[in-house]
Protein backbone atom coordinates (compact mmCIF):
# COMPACT_ATOMS: atom_id res chain seq x y z
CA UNK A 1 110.81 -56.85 34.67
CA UNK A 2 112.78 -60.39 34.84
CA UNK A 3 116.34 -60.61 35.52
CA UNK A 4 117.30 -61.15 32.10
CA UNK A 5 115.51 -57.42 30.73
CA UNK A 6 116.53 -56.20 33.99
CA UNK A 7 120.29 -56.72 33.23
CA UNK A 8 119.99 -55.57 29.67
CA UNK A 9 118.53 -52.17 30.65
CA UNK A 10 121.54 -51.46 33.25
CA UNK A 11 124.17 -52.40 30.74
CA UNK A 12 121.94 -50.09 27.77
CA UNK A 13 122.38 -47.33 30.47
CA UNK A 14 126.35 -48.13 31.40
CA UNK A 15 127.65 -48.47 27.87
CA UNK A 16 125.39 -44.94 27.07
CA UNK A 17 127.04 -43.33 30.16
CA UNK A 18 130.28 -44.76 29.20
CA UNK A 19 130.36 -43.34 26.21
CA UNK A 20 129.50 -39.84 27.21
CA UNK A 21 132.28 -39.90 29.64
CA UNK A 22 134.56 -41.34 26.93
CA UNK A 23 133.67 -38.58 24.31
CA UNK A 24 137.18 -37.30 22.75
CA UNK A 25 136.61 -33.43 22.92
CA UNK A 26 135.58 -33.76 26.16
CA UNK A 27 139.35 -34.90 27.53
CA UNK A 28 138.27 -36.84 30.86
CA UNK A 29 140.35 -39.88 29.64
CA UNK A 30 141.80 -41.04 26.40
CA UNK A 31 143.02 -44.35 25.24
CA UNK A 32 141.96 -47.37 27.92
CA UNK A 33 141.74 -44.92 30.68
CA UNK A 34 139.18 -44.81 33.35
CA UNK A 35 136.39 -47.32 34.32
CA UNK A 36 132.61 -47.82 34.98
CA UNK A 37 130.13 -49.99 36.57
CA UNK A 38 126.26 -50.42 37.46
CA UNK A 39 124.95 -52.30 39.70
CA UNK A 40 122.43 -54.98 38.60
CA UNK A 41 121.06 -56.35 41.97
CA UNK A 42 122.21 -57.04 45.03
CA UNK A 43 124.45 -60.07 44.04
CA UNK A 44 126.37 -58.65 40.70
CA UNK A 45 126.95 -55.64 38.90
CA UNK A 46 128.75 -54.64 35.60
CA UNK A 47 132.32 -53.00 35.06
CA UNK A 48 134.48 -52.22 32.76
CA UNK A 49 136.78 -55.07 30.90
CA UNK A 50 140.75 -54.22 30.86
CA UNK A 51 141.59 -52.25 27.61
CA UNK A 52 138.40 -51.02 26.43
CA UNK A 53 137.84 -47.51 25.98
CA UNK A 54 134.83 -45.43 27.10
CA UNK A 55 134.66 -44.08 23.91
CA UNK A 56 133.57 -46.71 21.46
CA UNK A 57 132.52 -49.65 24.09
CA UNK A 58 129.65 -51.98 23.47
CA UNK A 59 128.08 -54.37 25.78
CA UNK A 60 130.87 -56.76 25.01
CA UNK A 61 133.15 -54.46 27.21
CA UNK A 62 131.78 -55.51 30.64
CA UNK A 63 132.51 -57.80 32.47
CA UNK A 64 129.72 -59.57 35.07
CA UNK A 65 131.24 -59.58 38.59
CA UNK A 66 129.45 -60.98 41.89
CA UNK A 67 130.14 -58.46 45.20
CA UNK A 68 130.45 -61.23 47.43
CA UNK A 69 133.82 -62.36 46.42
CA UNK A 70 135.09 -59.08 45.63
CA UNK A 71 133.76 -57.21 49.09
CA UNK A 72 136.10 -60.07 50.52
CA UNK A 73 139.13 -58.98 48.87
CA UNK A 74 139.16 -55.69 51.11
CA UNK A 75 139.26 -57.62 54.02
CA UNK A 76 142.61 -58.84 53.10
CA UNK A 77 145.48 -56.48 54.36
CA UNK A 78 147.89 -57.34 50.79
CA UNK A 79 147.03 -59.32 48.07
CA UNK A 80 150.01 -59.89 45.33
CA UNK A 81 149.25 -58.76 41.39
CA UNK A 82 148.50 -62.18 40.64
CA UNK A 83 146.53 -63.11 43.82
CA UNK A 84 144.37 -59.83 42.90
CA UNK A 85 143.95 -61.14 38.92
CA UNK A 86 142.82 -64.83 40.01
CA UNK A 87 140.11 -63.58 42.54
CA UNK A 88 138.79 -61.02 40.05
CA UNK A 89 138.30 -63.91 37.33
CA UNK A 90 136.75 -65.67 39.81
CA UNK A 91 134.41 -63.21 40.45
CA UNK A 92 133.03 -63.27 37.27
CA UNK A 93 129.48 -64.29 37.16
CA UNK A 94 130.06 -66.21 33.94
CA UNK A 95 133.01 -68.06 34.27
CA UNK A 96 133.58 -68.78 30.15
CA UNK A 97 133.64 -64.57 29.94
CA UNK A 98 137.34 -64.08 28.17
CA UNK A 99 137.83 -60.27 29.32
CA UNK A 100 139.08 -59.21 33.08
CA UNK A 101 137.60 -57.33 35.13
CA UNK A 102 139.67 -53.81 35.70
CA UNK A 103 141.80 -53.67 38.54
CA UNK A 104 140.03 -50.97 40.22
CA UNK A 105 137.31 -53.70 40.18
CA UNK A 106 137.25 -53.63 44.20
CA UNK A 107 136.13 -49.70 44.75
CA UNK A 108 133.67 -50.37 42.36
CA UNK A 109 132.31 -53.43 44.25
CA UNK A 110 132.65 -51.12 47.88
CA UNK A 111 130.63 -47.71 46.10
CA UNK A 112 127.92 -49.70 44.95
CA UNK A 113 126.63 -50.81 48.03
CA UNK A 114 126.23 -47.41 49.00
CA UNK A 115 122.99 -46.12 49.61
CA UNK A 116 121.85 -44.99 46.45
CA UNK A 117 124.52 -45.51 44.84
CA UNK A 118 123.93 -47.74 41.14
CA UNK A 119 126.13 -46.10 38.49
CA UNK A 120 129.83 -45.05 39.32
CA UNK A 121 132.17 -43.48 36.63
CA UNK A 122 135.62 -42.72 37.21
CA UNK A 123 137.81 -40.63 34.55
CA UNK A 124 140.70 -38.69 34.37
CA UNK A 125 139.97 -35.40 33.19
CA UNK A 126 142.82 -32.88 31.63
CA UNK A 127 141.45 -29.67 33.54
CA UNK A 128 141.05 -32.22 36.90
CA UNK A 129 144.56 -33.79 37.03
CA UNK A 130 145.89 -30.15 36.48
CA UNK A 131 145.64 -29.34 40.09
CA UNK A 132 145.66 -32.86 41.33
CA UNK A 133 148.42 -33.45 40.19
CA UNK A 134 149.88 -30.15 41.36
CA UNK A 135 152.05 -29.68 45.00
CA UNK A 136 148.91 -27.80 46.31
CA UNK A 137 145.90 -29.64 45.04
CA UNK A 138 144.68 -30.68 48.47
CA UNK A 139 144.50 -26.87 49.17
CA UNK A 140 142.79 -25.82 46.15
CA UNK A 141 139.99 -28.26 46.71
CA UNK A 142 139.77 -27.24 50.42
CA UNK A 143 136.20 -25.30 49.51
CA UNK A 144 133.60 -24.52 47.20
CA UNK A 145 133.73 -21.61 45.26
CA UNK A 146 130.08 -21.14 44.19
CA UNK A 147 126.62 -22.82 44.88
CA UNK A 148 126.12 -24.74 41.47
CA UNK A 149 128.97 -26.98 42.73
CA UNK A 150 127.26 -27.84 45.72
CA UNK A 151 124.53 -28.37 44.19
CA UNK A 152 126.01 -31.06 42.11
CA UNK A 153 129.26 -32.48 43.66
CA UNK A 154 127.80 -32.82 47.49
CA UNK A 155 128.53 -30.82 50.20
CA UNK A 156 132.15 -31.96 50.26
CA UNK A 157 134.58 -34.57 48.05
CA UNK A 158 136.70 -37.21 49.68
CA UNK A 159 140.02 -36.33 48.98
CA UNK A 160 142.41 -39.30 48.25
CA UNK A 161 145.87 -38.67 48.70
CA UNK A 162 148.10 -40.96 46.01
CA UNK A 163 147.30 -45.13 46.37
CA UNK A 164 148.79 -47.82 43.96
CA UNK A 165 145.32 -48.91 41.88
CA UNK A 166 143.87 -51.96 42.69
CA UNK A 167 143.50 -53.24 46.61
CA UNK A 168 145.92 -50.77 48.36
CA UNK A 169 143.77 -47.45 46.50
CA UNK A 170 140.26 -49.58 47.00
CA UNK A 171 140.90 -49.53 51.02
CA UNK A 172 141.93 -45.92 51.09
CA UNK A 173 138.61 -45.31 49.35
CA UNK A 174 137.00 -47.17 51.59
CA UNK A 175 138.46 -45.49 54.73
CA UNK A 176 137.93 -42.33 53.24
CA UNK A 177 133.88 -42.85 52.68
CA UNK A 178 133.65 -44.35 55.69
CA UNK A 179 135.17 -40.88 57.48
CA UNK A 180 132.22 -38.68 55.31
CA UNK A 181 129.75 -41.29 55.70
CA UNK A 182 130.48 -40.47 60.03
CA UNK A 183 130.85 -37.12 59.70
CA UNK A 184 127.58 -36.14 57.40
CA UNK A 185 125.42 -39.58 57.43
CA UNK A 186 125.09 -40.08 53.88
CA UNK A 187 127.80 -41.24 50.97
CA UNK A 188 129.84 -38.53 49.43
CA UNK A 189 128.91 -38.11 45.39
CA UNK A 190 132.60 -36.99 44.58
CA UNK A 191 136.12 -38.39 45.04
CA UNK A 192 139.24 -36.90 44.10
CA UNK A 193 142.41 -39.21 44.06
CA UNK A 194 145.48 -37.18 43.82
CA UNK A 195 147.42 -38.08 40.92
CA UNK A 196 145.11 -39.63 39.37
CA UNK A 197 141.49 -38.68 39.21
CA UNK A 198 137.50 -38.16 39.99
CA UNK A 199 134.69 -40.67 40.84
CA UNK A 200 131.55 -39.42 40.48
CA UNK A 201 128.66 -41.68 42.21
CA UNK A 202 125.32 -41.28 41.02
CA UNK A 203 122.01 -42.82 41.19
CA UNK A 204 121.36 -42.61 37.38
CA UNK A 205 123.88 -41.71 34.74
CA UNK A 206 122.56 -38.32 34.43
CA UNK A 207 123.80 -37.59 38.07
CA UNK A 208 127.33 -39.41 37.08
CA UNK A 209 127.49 -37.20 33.93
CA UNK A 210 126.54 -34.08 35.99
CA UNK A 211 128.87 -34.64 38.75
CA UNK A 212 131.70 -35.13 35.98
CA UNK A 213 130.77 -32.23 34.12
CA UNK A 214 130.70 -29.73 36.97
CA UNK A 215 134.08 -30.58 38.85
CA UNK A 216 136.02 -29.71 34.88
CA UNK A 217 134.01 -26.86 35.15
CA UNK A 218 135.45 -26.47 38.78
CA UNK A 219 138.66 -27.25 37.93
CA UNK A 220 138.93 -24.60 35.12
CA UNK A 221 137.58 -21.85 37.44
CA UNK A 222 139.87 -22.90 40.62
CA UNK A 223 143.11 -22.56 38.17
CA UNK A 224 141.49 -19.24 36.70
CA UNK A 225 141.47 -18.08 40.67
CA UNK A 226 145.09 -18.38 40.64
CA UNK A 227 145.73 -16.04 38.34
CA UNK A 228 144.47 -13.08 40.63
CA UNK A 229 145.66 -14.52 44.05
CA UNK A 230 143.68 -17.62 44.47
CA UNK A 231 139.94 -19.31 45.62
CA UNK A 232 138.15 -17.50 47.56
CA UNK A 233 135.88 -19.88 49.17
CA UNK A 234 132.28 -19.78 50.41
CA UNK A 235 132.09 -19.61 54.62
CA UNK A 236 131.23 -23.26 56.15
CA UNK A 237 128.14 -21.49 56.96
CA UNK A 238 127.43 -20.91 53.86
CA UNK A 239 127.89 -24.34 51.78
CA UNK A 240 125.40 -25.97 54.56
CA UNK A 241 123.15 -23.44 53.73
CA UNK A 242 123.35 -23.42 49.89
CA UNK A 243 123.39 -27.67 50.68
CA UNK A 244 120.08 -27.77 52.31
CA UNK A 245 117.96 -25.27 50.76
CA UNK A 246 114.61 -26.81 49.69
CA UNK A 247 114.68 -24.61 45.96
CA UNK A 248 118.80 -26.24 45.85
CA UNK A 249 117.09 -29.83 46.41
CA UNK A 250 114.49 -29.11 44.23
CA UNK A 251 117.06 -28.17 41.50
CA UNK A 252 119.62 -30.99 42.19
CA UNK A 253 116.58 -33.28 41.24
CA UNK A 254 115.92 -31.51 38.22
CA UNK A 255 119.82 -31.44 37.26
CA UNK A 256 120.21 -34.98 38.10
CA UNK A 257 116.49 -36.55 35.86
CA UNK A 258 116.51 -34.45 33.28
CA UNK A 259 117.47 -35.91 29.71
């Protein structure tokens, strides 16, 4: 496959994924909310233009960005509103592209280079943003509740307390994933950013889809708990069991490549 089909099967696959996430009845975002990207090699990848929605966006909503340039934002400790919108647009890969690159353009840039890590979709689901938006949603997603969400969301999510979007919320990310990648040697496949929202890391859109999927289903559970006293969570002992289980592997894989 040449660079040219090569590109035009990741953005077939982002603008399919994007959609899913984008579906109306679903409620993970409405309007021009939330963002996507794939990554095509190791030079660019695809994200989301500024004021598309998932719902109904074609090719024509991405934008082309090289990492190189955007990686080097992070290294900067404050970058104004309009430093931040001249770098992105000169990040693009094609320089005559009209549409900007989202703001959140820089976490997407840091996630993909990420072990296994090509497709990242971040939303903001109803069910979701009704506990992280709550006084005690850093308590209610303290634990798992049961082993499908394991399964599917990773031993544990990187919890993101509130960051203004753009450079200030990409460098809490990246502190944050750097602090799971120490503690359990391998990228986390959930964030939740209080106030805000998820990011679901996947390898194919399937396992971005999944990982979306299960934390509403999570997050309608967790405020169900509350009802009758609260979560009771699984034992530490037992979420590192349920995580590396060979029949729990062997289902992730079927969860995660099956159409």
């Amino acid at each position: 496959m040449n660079k040219t089909q090569l590109k035009r099967a990741v953005l077939e696959q982002l603008v399919s994924m994007s959609r899913a996430l984008g579906e109306p009845n679903r409620e993970y975002v409405v309007l021009g909310e939330g963002n996507t990207s794939a990554k095509i090699d190791e030079n660019s990848f695809y994200v989301k233009a500024s004021g598309f929605s998932l719902s109904d966006i074609t090719g024509e909503g991405f934008v082309e960005v090289n990492f190189e340039p955007v990686l080097e934002m992070l290294t900067y400790e404050h970058l104004s509103d309009e430093e931040i919108e001249k770098c992105l647009n000169e990040a693009k890969a094609d320089p005559s592209c009209k549409y900007k690159p989202s703001v959140e353009t820089m976490f997407h840039a840091f996630l993909l280079c990420l072990p296994n890590v090509k497709f990242v979709g971040h939303t903001h689901p109803v069910a979701l943003n009704s506990i992280l938006c709550s006084v005690r949603s850093r308590e209610a997603f303290s634990g798992h509740m049961f082993p499908e969400a394991i399964v599917c969301c990773g031993i544990e999510p990187v919890y993101i307390e509130y960051a203004d979007p753009g450079l200030e919320l990409a460098k809490a990310i990246q502190r944050g994933v750097n602090e799971h990648l120490e503690k359990y040697g391998e990228p986390p496949k959930s964030i939740l950013l209080e106030n805000h929202g998820l990011i679901a890391l996947g390898s194919t859109p399937k396992e971005v889809e999944t990982i979306t999927i299960m934390w509403v289903k999570i997050a309608k559970i967790l405020l169900g708990t509350y009802i009758l006293g609260g979560p009771r969570f699984l034992s530490e002992e037992q979420v590192k069991r349920i995580y590396t289980r060979p029949d729990e592997k062997y289902r992730q894989k079927l969860i995660f490549e099956k159409e």
